[in-house]
N, C-alpha and C. Protein backbone atom coordinates (compact mmCIF):
# COMPACT_ATOMS: atom_id res chain seq x y z
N UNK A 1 207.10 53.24 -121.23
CA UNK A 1 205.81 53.25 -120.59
C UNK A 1 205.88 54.11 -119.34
N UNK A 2 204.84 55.04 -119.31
CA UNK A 2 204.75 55.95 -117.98
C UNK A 2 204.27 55.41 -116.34
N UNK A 3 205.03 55.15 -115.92
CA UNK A 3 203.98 54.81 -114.58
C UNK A 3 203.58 56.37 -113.87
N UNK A 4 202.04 56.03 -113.13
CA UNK A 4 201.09 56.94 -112.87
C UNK A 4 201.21 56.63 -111.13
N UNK A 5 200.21 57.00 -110.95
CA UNK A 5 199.69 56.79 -109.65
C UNK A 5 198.18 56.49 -109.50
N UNK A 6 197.61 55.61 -109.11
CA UNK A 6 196.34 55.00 -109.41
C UNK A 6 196.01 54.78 -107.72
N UNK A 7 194.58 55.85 -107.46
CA UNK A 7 194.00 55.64 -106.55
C UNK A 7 193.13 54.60 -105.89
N UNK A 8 193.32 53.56 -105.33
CA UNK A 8 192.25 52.52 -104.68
C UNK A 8 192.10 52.41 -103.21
N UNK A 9 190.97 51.79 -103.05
CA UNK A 9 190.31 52.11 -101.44
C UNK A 9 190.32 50.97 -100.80
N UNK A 10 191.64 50.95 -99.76
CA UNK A 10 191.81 50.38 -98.93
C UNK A 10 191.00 49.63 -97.90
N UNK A 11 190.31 49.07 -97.13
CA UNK A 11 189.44 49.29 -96.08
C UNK A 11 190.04 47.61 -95.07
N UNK A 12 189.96 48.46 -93.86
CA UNK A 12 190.30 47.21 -92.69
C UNK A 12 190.00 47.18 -91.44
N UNK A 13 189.54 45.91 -91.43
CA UNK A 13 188.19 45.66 -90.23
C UNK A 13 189.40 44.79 -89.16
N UNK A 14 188.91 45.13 -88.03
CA UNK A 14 189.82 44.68 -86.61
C UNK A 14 188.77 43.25 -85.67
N UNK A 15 189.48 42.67 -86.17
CA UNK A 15 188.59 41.13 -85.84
C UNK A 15 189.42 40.57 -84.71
N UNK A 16 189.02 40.45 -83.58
CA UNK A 16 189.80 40.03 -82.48
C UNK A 16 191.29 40.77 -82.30
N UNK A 17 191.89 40.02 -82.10
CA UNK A 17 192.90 40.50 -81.74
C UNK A 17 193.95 41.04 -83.34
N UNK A 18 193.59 40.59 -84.38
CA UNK A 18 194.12 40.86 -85.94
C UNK A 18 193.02 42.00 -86.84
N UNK A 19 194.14 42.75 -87.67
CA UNK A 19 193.46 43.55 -88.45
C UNK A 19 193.49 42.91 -89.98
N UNK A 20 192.45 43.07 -90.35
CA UNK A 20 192.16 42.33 -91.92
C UNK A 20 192.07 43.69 -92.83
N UNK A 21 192.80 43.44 -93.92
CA UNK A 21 193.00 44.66 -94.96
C UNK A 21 192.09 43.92 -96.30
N UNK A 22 191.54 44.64 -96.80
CA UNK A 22 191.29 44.45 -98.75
C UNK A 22 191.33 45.86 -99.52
N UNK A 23 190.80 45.40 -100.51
CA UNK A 23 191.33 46.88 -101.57
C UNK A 23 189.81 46.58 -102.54
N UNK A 24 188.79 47.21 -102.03
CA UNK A 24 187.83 47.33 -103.15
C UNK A 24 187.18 46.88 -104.35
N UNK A 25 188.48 48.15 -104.93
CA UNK A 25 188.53 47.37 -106.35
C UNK A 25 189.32 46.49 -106.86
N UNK A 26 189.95 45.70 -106.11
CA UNK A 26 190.99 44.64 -106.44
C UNK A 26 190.63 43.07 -105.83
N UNK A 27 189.24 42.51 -106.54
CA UNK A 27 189.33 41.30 -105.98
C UNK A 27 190.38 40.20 -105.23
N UNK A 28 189.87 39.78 -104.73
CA UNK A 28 190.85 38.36 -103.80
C UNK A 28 192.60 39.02 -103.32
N UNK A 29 192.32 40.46 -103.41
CA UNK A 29 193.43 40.51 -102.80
C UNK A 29 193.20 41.22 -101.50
N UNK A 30 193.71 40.70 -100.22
CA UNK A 30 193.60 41.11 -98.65
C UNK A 30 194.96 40.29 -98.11
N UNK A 31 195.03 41.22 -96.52
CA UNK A 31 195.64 40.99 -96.14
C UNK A 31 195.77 40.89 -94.75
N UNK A 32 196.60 40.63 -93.70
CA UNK A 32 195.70 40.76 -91.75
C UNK A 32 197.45 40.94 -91.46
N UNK A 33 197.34 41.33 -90.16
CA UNK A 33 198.43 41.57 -89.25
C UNK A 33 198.09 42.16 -87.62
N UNK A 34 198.82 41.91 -87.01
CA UNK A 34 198.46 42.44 -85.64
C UNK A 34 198.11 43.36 -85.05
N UNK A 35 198.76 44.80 -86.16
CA UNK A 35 198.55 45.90 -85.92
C UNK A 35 197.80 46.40 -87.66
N UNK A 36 197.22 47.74 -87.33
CA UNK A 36 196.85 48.34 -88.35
C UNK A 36 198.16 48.32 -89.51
N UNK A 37 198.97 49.21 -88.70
CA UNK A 37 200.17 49.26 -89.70
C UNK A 37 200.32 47.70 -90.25
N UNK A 38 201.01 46.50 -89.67
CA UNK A 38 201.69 45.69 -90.25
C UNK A 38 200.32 44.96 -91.52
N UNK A 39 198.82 45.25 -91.44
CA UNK A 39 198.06 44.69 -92.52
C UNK A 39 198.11 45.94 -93.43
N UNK A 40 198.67 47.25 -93.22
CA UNK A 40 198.79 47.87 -93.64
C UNK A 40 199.86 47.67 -94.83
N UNK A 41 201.10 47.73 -94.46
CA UNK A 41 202.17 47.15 -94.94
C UNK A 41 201.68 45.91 -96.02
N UNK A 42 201.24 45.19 -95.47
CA UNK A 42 201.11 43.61 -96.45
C UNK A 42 200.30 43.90 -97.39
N UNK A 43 199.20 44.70 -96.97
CA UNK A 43 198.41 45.35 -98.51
C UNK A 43 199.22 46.11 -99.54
N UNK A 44 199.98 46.77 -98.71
CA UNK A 44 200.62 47.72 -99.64
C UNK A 44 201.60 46.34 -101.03
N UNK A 45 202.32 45.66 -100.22
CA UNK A 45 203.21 45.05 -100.92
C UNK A 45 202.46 43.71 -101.72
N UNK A 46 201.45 43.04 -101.34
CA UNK A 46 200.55 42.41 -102.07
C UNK A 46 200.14 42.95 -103.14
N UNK A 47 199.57 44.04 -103.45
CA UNK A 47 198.96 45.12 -104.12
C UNK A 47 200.08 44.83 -105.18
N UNK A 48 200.77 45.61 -104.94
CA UNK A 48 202.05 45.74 -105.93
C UNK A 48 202.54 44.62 -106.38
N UNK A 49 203.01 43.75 -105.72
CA UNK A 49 203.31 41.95 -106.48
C UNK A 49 202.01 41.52 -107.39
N UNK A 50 201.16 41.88 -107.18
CA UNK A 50 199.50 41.28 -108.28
C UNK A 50 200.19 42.25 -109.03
N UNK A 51 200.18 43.54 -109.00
CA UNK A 51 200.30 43.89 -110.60
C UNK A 51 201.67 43.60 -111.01
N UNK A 52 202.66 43.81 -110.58
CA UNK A 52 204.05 43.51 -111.29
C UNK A 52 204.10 41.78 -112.03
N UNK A 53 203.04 41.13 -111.36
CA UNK A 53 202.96 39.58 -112.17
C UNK A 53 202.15 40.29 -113.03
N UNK A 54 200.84 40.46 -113.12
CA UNK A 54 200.39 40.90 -114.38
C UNK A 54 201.28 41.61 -115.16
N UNK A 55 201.73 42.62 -115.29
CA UNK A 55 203.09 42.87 -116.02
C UNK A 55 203.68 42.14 -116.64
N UNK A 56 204.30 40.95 -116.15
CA UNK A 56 205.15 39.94 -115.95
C UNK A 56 204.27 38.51 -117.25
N UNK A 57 203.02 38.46 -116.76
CA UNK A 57 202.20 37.26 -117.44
C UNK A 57 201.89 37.76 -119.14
N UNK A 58 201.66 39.38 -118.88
CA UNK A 58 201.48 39.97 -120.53
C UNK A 58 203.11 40.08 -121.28
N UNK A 59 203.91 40.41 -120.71
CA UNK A 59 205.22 40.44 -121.13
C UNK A 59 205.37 39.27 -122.17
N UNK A 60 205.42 37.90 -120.78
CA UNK A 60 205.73 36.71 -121.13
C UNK A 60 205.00 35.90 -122.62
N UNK A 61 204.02 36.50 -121.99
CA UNK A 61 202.69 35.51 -123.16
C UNK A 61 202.21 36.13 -124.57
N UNK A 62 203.11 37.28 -124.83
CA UNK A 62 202.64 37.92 -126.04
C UNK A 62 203.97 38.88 -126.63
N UNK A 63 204.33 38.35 -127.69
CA UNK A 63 205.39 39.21 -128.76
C UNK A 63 205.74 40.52 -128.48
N UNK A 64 206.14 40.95 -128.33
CA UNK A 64 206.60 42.66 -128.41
C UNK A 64 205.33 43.40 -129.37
N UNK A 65 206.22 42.78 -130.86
CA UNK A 65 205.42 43.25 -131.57
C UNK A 65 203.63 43.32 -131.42
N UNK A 66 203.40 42.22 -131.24
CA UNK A 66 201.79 42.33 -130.96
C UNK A 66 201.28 43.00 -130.06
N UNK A 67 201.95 44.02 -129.23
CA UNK A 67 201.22 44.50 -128.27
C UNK A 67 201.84 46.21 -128.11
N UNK A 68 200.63 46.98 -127.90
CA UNK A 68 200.50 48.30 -127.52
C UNK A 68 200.13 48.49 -126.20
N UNK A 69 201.05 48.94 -125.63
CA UNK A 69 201.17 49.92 -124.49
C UNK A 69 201.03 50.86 -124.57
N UNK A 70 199.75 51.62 -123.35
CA UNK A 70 199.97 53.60 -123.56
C UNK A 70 199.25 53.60 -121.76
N UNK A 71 199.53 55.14 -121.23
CA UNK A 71 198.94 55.07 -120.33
C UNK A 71 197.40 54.58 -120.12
N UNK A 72 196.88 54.28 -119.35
CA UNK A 72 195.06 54.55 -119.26
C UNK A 72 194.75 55.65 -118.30
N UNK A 73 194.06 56.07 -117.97
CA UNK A 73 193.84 57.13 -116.75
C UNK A 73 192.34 57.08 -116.90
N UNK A 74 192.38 56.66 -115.41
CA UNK A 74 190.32 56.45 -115.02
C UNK A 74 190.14 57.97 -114.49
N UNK A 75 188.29 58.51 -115.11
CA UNK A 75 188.12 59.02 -114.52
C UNK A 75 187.58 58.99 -113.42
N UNK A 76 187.62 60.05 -112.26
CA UNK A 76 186.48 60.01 -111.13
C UNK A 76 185.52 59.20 -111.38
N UNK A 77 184.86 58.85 -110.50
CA UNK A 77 183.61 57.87 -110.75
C UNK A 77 182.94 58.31 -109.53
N UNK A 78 181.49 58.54 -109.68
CA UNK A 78 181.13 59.06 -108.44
C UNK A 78 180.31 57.87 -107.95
N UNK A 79 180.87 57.87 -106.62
CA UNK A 79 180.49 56.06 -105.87
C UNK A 79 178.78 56.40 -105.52
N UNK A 80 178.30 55.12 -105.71
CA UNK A 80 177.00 55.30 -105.55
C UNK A 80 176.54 55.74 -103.77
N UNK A 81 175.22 56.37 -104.31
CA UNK A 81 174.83 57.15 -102.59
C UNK A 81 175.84 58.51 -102.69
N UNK A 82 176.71 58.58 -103.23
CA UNK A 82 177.20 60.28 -103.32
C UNK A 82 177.05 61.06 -104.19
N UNK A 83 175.71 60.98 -103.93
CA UNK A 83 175.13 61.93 -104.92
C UNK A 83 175.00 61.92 -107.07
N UNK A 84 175.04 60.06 -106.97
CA UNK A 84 175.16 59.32 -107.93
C UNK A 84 173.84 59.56 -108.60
């Protein structure tokens, strides 16, 4: 199986004295830290633990045989209001 590189949009709001991270398109996953960087950081590595369990939950829960793997690759999507 090929791993890719898959673009998603970060965004993090500075609430008192903590910065709060989420990812768009990745429901219920966020993250906060003191500085930009360190919610920075925790998104990054959150991010990556959600999918390596998904990985992990299809592995587990389904035969070899029964299952096809191939890359996917999304196209562009043009976000609404840009010229959608």
């Amino acid at each position: 199986m090929e791993h890719g590189t898959v673009s998603l949009t970060a965004v993090y709001l500075k609430l008192d004295a903590e910065y709060f991270g989420f990812v768009e398109e990745l429901p219920r996953i966020n993250s906060r830290g003191r500085t930009l960087h360190e919610a920075r950081a925790a998104l990054q590595t959150l991010a990556a633990e959600v999918f390596a369990e998904e990985r992990r939950t299809v592995t587990e829960t389904h035969t070899a045989g029964s299952l096809v793997r191939e890359s996917f690759v999304l196209n562009p999507l043009q976000r609404p209001g840009k010229g959608a």
